[in-house]
C-alpha atoms as a PDB file:
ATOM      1  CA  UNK A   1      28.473  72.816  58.666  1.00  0.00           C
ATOM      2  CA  UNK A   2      28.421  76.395  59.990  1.00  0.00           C
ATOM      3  CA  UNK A   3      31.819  76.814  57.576  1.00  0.00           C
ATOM      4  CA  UNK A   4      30.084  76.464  54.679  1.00  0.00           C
ATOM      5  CA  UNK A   5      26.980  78.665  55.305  1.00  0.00           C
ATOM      6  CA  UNK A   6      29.750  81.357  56.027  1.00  0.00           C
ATOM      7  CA  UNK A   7      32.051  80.607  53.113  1.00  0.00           C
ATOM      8  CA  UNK A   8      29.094  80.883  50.455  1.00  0.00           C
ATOM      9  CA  UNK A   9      27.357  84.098  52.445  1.00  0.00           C
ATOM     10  CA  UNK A  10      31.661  85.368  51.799  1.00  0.00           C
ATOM     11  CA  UNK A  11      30.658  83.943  48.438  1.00  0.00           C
ATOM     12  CA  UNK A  12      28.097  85.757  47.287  1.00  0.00           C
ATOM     13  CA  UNK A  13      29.299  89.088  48.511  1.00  0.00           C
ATOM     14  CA  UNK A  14      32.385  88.894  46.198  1.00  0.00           C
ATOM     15  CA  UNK A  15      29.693  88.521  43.490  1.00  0.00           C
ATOM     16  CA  UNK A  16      28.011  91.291  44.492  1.00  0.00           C
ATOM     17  CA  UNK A  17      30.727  93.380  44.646  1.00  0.00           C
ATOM     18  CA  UNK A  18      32.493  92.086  41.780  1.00  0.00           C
ATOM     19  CA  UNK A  19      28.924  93.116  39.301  1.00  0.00           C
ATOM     20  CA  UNK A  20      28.763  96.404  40.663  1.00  0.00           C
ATOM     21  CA  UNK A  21      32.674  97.052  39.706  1.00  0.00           C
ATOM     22  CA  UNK A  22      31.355  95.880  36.395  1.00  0.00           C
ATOM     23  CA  UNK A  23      28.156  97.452  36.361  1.00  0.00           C
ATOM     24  CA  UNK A  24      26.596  94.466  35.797  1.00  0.00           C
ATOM     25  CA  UNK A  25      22.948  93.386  37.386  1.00  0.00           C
ATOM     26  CA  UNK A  26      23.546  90.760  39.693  1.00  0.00           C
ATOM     27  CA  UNK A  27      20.809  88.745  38.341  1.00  0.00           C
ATOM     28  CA  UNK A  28      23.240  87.985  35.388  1.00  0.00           C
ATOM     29  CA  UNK A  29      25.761  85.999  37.204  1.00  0.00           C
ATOM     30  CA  UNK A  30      24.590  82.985  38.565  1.00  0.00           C
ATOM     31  CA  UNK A  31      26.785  80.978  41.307  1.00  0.00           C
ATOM     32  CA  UNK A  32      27.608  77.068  40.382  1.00  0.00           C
ATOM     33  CA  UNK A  33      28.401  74.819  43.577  1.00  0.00           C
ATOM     34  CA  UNK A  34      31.589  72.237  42.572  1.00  0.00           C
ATOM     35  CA  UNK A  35      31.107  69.537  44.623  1.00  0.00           C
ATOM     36  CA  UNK A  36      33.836  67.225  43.185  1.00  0.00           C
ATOM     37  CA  UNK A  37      34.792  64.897  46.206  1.00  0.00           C
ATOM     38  CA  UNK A  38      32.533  67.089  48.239  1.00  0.00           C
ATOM     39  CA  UNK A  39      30.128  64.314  50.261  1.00  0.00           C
ATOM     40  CA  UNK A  40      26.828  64.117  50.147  1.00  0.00           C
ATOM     41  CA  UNK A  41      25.811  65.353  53.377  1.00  0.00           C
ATOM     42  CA  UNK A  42      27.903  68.828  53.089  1.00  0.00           C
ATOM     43  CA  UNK A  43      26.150  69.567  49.468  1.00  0.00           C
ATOM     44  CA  UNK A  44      22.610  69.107  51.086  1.00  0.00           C
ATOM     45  CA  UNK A  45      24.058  71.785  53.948  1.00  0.00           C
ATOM     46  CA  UNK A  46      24.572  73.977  51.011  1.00  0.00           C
ATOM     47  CA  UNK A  47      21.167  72.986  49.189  1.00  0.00           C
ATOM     48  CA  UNK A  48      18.752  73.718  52.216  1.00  0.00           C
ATOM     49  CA  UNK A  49      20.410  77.386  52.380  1.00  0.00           C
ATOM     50  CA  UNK A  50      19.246  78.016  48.683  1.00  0.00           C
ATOM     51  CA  UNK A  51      22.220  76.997  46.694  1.00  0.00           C
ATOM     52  CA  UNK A  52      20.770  74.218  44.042  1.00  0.00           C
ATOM     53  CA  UNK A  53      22.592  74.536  41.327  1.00  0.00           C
ATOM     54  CA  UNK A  54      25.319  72.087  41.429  1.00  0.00           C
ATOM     55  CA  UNK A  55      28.113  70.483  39.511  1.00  0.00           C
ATOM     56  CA  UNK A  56      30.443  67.150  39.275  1.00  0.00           C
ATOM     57  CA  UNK A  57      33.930  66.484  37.160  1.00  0.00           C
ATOM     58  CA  UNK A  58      33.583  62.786  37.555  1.00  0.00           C
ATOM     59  CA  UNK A  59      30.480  60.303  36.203  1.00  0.00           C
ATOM     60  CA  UNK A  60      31.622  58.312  39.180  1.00  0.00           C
ATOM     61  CA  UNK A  61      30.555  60.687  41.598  1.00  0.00           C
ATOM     62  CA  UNK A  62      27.292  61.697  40.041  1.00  0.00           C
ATOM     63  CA  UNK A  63      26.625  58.051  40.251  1.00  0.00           C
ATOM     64  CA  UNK A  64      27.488  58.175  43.951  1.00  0.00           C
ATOM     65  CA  UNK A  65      25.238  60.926  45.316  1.00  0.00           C
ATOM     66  CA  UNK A  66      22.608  60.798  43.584  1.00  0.00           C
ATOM     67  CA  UNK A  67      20.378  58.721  46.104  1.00  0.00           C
ATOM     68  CA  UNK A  68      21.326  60.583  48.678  1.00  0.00           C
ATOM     69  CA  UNK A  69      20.362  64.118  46.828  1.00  0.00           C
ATOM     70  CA  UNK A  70      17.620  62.958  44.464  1.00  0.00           C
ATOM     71  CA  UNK A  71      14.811  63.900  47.183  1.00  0.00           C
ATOM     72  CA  UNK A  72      15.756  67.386  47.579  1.00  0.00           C
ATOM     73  CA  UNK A  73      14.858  69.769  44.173  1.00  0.00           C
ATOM     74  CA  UNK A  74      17.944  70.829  42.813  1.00  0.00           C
ATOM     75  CA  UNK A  75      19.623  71.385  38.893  1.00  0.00           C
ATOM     76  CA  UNK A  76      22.228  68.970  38.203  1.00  0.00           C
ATOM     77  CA  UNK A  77      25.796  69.997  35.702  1.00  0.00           C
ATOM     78  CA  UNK A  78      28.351  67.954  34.417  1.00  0.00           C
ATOM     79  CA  UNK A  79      31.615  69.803  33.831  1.00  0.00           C
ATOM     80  CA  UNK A  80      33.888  67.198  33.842  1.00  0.00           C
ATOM     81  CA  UNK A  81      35.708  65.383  30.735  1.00  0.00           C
ATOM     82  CA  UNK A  82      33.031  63.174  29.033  1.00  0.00           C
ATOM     83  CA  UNK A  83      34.008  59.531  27.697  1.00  0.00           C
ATOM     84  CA  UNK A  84      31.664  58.159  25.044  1.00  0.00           C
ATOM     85  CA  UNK A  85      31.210  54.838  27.498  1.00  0.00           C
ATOM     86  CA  UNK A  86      29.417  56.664  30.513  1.00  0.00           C
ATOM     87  CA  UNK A  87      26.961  58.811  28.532  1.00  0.00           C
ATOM     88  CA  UNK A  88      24.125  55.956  29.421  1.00  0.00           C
ATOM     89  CA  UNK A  89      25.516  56.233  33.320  1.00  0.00           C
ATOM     90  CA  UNK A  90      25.302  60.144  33.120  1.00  0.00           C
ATOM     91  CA  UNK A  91      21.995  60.228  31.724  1.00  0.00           C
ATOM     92  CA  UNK A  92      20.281  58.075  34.264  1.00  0.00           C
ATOM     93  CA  UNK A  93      21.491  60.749  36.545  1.00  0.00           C
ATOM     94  CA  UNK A  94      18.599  63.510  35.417  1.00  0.00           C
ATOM     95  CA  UNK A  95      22.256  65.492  34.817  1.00  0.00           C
ATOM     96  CA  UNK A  96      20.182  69.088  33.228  1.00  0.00           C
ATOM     97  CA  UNK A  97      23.635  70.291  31.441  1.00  0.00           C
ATOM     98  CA  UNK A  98      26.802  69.412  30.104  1.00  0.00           C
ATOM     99  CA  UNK A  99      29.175  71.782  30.096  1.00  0.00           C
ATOM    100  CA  UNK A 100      32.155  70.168  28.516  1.00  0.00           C
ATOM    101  CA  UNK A 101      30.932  69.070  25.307  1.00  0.00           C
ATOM    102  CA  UNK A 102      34.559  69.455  23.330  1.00  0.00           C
ATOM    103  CA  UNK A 103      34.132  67.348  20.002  1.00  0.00           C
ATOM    104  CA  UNK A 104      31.722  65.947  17.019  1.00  0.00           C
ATOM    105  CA  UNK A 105      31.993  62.361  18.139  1.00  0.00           C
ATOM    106  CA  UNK A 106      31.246  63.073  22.153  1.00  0.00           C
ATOM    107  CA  UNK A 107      27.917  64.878  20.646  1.00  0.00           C
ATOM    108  CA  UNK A 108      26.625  62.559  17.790  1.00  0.00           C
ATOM    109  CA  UNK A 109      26.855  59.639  20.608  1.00  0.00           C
ATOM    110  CA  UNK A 110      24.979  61.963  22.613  1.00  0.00           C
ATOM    111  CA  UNK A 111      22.430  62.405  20.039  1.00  0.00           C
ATOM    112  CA  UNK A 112      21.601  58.819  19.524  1.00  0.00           C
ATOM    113  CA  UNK A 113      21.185  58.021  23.211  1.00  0.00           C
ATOM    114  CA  UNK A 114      18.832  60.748  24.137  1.00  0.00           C
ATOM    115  CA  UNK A 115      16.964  59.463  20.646  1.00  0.00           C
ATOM    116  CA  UNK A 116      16.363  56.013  22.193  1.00  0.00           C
ATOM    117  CA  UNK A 117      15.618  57.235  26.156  1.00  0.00           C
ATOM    118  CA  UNK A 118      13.059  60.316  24.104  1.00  0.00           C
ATOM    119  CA  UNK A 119      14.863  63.223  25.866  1.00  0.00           C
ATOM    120  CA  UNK A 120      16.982  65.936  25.427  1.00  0.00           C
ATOM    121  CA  UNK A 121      19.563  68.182  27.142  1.00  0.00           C
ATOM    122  CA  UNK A 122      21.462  71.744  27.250  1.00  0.00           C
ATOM    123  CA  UNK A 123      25.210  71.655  26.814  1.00  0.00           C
ATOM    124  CA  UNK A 124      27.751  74.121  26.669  1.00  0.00           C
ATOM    125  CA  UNK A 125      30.770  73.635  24.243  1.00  0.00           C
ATOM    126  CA  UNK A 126      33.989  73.621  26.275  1.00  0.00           C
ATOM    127  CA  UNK A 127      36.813  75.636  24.600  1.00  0.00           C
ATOM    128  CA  UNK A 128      40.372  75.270  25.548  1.00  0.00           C
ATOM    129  CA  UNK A 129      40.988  79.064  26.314  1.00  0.00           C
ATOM    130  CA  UNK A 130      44.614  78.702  27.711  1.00  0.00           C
ATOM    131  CA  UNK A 131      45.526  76.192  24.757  1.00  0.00           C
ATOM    132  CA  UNK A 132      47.138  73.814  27.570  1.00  0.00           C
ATOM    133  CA  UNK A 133      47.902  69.738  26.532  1.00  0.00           C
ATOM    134  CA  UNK A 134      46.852  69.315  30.463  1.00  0.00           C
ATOM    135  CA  UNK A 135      43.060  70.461  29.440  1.00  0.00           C
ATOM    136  CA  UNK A 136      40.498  69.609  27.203  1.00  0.00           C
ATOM    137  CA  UNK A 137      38.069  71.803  25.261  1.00  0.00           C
ATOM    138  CA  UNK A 138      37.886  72.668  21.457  1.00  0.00           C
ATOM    139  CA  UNK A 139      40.756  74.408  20.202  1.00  0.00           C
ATOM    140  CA  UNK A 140      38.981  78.087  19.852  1.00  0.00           C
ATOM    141  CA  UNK A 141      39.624  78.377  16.017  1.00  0.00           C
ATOM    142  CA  UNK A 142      37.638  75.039  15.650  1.00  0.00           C
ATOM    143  CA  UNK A 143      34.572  76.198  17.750  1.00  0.00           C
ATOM    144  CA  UNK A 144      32.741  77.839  15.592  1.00  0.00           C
ATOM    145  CA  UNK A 145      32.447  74.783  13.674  1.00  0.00           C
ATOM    146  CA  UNK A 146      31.623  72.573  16.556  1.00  0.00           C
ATOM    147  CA  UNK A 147      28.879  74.962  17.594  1.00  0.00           C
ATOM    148  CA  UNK A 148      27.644  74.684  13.486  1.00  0.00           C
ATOM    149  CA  UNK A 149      28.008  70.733  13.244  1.00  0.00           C
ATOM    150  CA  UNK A 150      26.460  70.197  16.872  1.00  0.00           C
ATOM    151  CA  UNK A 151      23.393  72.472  16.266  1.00  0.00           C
ATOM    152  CA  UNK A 152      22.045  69.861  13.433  1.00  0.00           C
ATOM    153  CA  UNK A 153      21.316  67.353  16.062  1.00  0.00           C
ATOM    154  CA  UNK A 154      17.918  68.658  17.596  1.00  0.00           C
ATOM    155  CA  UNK A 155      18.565  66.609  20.478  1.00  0.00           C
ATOM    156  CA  UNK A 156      21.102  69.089  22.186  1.00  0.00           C
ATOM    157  CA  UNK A 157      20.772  72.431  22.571  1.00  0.00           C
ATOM    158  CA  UNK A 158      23.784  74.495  23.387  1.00  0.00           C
ATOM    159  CA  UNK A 159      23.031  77.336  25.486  1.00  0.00           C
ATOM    160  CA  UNK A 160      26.848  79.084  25.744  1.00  0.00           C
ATOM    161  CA  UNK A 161      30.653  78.446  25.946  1.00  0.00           C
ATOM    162  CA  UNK A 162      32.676  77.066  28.861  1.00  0.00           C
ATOM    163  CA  UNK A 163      36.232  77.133  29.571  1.00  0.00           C
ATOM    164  CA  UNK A 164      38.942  76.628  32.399  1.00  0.00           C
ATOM    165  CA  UNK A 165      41.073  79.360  33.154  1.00  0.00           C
ATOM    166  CA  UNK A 166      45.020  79.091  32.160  1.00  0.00           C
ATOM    167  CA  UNK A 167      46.033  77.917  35.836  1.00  0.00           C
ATOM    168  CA  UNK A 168      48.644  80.565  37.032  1.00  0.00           C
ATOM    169  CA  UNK A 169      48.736  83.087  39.492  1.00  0.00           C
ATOM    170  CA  UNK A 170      49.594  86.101  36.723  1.00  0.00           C
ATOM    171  CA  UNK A 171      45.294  86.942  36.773  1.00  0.00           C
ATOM    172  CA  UNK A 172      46.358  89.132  33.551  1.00  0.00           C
ATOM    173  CA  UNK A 173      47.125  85.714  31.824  1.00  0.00           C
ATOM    174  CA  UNK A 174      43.949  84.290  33.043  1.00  0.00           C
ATOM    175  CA  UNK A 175      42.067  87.366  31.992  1.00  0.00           C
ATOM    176  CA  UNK A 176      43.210  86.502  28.212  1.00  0.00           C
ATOM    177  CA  UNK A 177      41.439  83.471  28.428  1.00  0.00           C
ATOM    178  CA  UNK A 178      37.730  85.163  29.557  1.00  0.00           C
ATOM    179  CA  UNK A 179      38.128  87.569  26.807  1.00  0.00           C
ATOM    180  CA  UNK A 180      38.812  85.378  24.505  1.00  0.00           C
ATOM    181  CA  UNK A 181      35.450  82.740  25.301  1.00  0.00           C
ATOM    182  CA  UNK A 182      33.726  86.397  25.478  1.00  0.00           C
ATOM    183  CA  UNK A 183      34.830  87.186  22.384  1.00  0.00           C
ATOM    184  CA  UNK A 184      34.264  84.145  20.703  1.00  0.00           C
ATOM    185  CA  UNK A 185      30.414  84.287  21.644  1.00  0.00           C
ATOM    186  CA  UNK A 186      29.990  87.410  20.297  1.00  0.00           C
ATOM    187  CA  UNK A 187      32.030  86.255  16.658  1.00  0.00           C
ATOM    188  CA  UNK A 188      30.346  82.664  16.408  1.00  0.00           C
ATOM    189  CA  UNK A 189      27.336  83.257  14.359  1.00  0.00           C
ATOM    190  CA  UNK A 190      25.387  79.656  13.785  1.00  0.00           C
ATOM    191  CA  UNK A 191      21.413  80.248  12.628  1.00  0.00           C
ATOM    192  CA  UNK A 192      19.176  78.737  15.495  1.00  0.00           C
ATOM    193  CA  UNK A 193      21.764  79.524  18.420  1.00  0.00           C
ATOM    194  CA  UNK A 194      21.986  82.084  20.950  1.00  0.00           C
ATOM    195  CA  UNK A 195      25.222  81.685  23.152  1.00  0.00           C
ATOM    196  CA  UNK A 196      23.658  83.182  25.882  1.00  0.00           C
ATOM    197  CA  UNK A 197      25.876  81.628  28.693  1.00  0.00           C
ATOM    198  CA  UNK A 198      29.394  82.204  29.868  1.00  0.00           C
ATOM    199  CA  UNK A 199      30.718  79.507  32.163  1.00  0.00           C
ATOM    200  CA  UNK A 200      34.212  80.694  33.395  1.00  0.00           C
ATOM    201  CA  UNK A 201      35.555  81.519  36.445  1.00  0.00           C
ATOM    202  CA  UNK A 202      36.558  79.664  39.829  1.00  0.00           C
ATOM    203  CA  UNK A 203      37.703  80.560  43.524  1.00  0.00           C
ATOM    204  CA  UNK A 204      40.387  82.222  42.608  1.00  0.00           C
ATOM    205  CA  UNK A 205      39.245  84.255  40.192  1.00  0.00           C
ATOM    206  CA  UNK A 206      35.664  84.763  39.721  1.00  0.00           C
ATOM    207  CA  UNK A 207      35.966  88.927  39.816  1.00  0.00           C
ATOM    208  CA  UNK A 208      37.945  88.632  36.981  1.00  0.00           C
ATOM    209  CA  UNK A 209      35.724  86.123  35.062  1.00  0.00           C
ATOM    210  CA  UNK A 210      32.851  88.516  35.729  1.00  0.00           C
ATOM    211  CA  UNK A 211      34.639  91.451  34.665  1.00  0.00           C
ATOM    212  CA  UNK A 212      34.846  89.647  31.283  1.00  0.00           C
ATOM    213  CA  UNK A 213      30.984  88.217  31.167  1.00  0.00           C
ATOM    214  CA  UNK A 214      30.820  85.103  32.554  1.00  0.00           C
ATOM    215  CA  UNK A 215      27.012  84.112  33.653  1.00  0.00           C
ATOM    216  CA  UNK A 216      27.956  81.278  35.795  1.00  0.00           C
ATOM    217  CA  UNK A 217      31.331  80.846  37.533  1.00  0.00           C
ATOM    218  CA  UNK A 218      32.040  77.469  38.914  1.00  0.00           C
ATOM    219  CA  UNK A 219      32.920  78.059  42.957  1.00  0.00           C
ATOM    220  CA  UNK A 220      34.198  74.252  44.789  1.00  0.00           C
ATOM    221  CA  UNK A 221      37.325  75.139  47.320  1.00  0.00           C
ATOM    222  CA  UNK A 222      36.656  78.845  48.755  1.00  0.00           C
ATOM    223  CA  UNK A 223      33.162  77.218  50.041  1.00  0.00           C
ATOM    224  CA  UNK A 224      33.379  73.782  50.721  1.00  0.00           C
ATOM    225  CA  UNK A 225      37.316  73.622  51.665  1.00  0.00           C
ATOM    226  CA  UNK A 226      40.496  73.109  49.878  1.00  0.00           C
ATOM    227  CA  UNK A 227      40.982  69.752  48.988  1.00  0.00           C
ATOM    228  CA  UNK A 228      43.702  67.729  48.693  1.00  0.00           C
ATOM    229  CA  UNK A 229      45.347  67.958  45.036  1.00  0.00           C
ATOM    230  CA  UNK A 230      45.479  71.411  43.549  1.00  0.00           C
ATOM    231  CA  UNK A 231      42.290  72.549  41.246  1.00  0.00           C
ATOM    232  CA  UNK A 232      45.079  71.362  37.971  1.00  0.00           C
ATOM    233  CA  UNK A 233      44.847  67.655  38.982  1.00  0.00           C
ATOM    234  CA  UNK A 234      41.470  67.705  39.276  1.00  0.00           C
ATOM    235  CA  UNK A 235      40.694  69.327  35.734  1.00  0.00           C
ATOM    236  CA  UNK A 236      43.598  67.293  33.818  1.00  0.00           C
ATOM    237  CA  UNK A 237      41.589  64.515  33.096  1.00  0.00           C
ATOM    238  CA  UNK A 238      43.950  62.778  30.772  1.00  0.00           C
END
């Protein structure tokens, strides 16, 4: 497990270094572990060095691990595609965040089931930045009104924006798609919410994400190990 100690100590300097280009505090950018098809064993590695905050694409997986990491104090994300059916599965989890919350329905079935189990939860609305069929997310001209209809239900309380990065090696591209979630936190003006949080940015391009404001930026391959399908077959979820 020595590889992954090394990869997230590599890690955490490129966050260091990438704040100080943007004269950012490093305080402001916090790191996200994506453990999709990452076992058990190799996230606790991670864990006992310091690195608790931790994220899953599929229900399935949550559903997996989470005997094996319940023991050992850590805050659980969701950033995968949400279905309706596996809210109750999700929930049962002690998942802290979702960060994909992408439309009205997803968040009113949301509502009533953390109405019936007494609890509540932080989200993030997921906007689709790059505008790709391949992703989900919000279209960004309709976010603003998600972020209006989904702050009624006092169930949820949506802490910032998420997207996924256009997929392409041109990191001007990509950069379009961090200004554009930065910019559309700073336009979308809903009474009762503060989009404090900026979830964008991944292994490939984090320094660019944090150029552009991201607080948390999602790291998986460039600790744990590529897998094996590209980052795009993971995050089509269609």
């Amino acid at each position: 497990m020595a590889d992954i100690l090394h990869n997230l100590q590599i890690i955490q300097n490129r966050i260091d270094l990438a704040c100080a280009k943007a004269n950012r505090s490093r305080e402001e950018v916090r790191l996200l572990l994506a453990t999709k098809t990452v076992t058990a064993d190799r996230i606790l590695t991670a864990m006992q060095a310091g690195y608790t905050l931790i994220a899953e694409n599929k229900v399935q997986e949550v559903k997996e691990k989470f005997d094996a990491l319940k023991d050992f104090s850590h805050i659980s994300h969701f950033i995968g595609h949400l279905q309706t059916n596996k809210i109750k599965d999700l929930l049962k989890c002690n998942v802290s965040c979702i960060q994909s919350l992408d439309r009205l329905d997803l968040a009113e079935k949301l509502q009533s089931r953390l109405e019936k189990e007494n609890k509540d939860i932080d989200v993030f609305i997921q906007v689709n930045t790059s505008e790709e069929e391949s992703k989900f997310g919000i279209h960004p001209d309709q976010a603003e009104d998600l972020v209006r209809r989904v702050a009624e239900l006092d169930r949820i309380n949506i802490k910032g924006l998420m997207t996924i990065g256009l997929f392409s090696a041109d990191l001007d591209k990509v950069r379009l798609c961090y200004q554009l979630l930065n910019r559309l936190r700073k336009e979308i003006q809903v009474p009762g919410v503060e989009l404090k949080e900026l979830s964008m940015g991944m292994s490939g391009d984090l320094e660019i994400a944090i150029e552009e404001g991201a607080t948390i930026v999602r790291v998986g391959t460039a600790i744990f190990g590529q897998r094996i399908y590209p980052d795009s077959y993971y995050w089509n979820e269609g």
